[in-house]
N, C-alpha and C. Protein backbone atom coordinates (compact mmCIF):
# COMPACT_ATOMS: atom_id res chain seq x y z
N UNK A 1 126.79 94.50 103.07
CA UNK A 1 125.65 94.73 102.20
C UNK A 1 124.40 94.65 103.05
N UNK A 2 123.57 95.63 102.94
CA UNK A 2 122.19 95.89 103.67
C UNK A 2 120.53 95.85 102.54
N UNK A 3 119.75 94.95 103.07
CA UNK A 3 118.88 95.43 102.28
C UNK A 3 118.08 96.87 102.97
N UNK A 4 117.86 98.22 102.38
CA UNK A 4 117.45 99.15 102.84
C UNK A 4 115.37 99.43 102.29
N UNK A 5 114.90 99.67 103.09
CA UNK A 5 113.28 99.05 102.29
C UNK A 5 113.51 101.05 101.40
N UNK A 6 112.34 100.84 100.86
CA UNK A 6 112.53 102.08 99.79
C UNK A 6 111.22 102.67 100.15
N UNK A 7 111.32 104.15 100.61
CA UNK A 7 110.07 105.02 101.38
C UNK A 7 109.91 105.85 100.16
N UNK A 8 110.10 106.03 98.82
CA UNK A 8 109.51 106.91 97.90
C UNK A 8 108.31 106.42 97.68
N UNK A 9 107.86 106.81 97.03
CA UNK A 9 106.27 106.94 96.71
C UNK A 9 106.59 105.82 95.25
N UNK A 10 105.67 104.22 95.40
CA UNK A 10 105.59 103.32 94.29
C UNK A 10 104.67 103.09 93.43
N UNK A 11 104.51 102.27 92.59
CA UNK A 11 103.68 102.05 91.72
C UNK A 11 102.66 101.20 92.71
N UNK A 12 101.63 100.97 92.97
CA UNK A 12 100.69 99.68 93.59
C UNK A 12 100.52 98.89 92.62
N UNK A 13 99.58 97.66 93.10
CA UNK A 13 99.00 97.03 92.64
C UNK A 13 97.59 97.70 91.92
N UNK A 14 97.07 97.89 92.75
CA UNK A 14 95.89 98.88 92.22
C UNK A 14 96.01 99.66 91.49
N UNK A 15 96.96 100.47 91.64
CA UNK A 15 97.63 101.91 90.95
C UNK A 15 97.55 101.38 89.49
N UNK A 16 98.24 99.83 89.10
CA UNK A 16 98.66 99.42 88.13
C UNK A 16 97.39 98.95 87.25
N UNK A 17 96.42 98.50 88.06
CA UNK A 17 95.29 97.69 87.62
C UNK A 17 94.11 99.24 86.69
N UNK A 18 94.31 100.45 87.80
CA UNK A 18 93.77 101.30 87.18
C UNK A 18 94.39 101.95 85.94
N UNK A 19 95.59 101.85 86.15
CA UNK A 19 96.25 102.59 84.93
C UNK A 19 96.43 101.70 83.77
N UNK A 20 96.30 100.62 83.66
CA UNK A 20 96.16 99.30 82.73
C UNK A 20 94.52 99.83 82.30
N UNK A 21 93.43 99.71 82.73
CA UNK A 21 92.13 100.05 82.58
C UNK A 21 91.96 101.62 81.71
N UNK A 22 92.89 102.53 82.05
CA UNK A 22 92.80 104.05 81.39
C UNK A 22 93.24 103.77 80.08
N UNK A 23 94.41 103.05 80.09
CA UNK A 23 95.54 102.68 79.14
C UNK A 23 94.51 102.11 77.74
N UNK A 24 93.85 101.38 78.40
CA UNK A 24 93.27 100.17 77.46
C UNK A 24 92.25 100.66 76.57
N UNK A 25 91.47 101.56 77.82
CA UNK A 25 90.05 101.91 77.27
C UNK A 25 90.33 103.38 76.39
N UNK A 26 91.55 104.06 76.30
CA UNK A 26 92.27 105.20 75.41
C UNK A 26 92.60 104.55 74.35
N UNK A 27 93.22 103.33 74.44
CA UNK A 27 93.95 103.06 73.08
C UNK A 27 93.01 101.65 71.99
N UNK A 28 92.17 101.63 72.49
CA UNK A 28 91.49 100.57 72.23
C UNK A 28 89.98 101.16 72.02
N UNK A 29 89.60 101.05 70.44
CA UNK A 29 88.08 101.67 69.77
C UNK A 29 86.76 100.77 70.47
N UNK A 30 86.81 100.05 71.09
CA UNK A 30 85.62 99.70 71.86
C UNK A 30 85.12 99.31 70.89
N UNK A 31 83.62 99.01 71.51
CA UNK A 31 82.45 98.60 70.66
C UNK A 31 81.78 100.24 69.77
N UNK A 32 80.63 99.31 68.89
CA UNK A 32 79.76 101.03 68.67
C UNK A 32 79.40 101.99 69.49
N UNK A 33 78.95 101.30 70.32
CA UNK A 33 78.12 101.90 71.76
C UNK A 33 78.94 102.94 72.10
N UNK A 34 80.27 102.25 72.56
CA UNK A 34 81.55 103.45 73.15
C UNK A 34 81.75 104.13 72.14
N UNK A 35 82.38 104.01 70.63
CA UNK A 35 82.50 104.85 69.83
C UNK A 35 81.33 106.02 69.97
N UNK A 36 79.88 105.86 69.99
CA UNK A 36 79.15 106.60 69.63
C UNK A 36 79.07 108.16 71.09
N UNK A 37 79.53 107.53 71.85
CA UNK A 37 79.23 108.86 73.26
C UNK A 37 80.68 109.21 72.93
N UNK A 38 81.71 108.90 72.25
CA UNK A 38 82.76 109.71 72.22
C UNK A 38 83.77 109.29 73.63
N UNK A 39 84.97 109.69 73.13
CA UNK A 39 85.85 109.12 74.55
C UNK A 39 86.61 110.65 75.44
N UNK A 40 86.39 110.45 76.43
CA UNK A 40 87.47 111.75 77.34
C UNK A 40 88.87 111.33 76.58
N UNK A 41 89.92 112.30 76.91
CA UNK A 41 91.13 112.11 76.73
C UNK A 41 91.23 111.89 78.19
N UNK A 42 92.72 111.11 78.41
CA UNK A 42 93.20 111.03 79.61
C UNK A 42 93.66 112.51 80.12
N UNK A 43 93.77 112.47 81.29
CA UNK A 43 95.05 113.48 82.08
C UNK A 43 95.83 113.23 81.94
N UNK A 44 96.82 114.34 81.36
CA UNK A 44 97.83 114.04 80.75
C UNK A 44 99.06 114.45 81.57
N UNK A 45 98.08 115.21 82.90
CA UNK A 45 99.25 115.88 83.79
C UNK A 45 99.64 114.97 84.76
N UNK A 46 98.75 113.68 84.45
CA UNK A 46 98.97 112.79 85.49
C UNK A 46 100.45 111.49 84.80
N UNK A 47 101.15 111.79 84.13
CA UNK A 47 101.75 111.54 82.95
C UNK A 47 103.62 111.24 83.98
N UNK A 48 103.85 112.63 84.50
CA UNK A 48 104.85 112.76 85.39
C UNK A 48 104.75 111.75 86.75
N UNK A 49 103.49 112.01 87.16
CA UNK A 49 103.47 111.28 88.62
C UNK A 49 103.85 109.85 88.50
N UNK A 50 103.05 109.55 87.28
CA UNK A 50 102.87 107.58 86.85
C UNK A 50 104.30 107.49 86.31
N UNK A 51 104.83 107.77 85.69
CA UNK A 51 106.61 108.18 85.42
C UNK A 51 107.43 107.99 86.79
N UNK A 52 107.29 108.31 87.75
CA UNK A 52 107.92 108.80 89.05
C UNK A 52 107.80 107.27 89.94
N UNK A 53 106.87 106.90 89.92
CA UNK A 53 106.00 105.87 90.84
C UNK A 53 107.02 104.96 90.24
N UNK A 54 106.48 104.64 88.64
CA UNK A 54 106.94 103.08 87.80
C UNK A 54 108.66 103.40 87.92
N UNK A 55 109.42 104.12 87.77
CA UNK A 55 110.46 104.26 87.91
C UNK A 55 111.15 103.70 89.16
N UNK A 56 110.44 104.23 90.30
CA UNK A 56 110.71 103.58 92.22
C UNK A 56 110.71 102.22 91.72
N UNK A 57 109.58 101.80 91.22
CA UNK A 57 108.95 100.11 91.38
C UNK A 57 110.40 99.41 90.87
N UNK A 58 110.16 99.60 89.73
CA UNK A 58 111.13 99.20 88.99
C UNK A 58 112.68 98.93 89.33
N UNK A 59 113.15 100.15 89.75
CA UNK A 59 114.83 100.42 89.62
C UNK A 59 115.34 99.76 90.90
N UNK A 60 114.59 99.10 91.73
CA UNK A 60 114.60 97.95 93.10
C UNK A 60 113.69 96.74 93.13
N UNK A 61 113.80 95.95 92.15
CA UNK A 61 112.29 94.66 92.72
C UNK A 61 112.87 93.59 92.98
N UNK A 62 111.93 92.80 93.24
CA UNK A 62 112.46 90.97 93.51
C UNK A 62 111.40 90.57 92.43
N UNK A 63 111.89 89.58 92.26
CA UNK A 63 111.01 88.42 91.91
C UNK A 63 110.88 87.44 91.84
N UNK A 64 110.13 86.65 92.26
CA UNK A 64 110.39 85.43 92.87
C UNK A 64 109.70 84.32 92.57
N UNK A 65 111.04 83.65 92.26
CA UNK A 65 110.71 82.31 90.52
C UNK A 65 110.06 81.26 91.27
N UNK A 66 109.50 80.55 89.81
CA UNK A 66 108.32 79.75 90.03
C UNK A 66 108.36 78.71 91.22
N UNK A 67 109.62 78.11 91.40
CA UNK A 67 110.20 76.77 91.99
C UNK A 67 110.00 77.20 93.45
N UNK A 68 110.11 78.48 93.96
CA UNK A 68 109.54 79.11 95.22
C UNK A 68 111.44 79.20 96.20
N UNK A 69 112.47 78.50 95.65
CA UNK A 69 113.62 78.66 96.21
C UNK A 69 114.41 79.47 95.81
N UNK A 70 114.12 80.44 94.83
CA UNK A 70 115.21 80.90 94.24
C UNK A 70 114.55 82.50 94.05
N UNK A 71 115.16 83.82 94.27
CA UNK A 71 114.96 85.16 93.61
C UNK A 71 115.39 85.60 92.92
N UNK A 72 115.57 86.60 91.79
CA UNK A 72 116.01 87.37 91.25
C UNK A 72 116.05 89.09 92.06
N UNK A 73 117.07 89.47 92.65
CA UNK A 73 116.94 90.85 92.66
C UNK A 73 117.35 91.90 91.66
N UNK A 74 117.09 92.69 90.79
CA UNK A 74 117.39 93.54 90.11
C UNK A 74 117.51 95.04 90.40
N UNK A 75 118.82 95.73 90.19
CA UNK A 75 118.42 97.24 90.12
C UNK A 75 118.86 97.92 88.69
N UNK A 76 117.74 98.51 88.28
CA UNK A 76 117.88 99.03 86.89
C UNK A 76 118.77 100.03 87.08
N UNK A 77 119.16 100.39 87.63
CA UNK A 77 120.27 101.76 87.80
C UNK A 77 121.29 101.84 89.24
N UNK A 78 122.05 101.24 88.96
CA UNK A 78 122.89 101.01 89.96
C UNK A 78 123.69 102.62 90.60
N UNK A 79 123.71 102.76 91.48
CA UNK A 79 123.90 104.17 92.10
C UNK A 79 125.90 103.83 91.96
N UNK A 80 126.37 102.64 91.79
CA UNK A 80 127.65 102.72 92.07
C UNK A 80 128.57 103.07 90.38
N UNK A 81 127.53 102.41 89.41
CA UNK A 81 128.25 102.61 87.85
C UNK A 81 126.71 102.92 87.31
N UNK A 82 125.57 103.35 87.28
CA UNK A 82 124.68 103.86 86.93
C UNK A 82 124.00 102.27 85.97
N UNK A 83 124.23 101.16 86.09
CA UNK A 83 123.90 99.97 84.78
C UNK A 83 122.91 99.29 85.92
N UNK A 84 122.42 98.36 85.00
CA UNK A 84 121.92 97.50 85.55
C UNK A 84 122.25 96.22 85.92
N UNK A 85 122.31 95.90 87.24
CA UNK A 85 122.62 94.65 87.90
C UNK A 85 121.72 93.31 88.14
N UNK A 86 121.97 92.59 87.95
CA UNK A 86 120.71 91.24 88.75
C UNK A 86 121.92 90.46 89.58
N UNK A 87 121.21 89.73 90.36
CA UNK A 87 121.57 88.76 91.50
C UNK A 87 120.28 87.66 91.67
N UNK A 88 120.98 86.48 91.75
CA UNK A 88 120.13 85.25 91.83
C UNK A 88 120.78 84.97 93.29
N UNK A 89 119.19 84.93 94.04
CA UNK A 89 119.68 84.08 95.61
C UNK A 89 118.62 82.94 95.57
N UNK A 90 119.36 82.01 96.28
CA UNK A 90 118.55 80.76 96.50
C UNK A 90 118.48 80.14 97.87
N UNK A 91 117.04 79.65 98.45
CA UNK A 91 117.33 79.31 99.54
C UNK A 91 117.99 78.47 100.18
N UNK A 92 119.22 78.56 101.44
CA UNK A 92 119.79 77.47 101.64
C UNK A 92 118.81 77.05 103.21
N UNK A 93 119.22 75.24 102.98
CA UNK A 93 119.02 75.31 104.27
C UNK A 93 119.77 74.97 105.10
N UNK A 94 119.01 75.39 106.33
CA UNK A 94 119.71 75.24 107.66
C UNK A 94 120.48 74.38 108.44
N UNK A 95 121.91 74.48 108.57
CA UNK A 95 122.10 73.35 108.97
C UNK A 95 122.52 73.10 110.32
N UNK A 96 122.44 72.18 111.36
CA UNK A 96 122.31 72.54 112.34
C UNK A 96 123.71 72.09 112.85
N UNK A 97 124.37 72.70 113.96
CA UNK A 97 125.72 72.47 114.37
C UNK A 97 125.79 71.68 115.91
């Protein structure tokens, strides 16, 4: 078993922070002020790309629990039965011989 790093194109941090901000300020009536100048619609062609990105992020992450010894790896789509898998690793330590 290899961990292999993943070169598709991901979701960022930033990526996420802006698209949380589009998200919010579309679905959410604001104050008067905003109501009154009217709102853009989003790009909607940008719809596929953000689809593509969150999908990479996703279908490979870690995460790594509070206690700081222990991960969760998950893949939402396992390439061997198509399901989703998790694995809990925890750090061991070293012992010396």
């Amino acid at each position: 078993m290899e961990v292999v790093p993943i070169d598709q194109p991901h979701l960022t941090k930033r990526e996420l922070q802006r698209l949380y901000g589009e998200c919010g300020d579309f679905l959410h009536r604001g104050n008067i002020e905003q109501l009154m100048k009217g709102r853009r619609l989003p790009d909607l062609s940008e719809i596929g790309a953000w689809f593509k990105k969150i999908t990479v992020l996703l279908n490979h992450h870690q995460i790594q629990l509070f206690d700081g010894q222990r991960q969760l790896w998950v893949l939402m789509q396992s390439d061997s039965d198509g399901k989703v898998h998790a694995f809990e690793f925890e750090r061991l330590e070293r012992q010396h011989l």
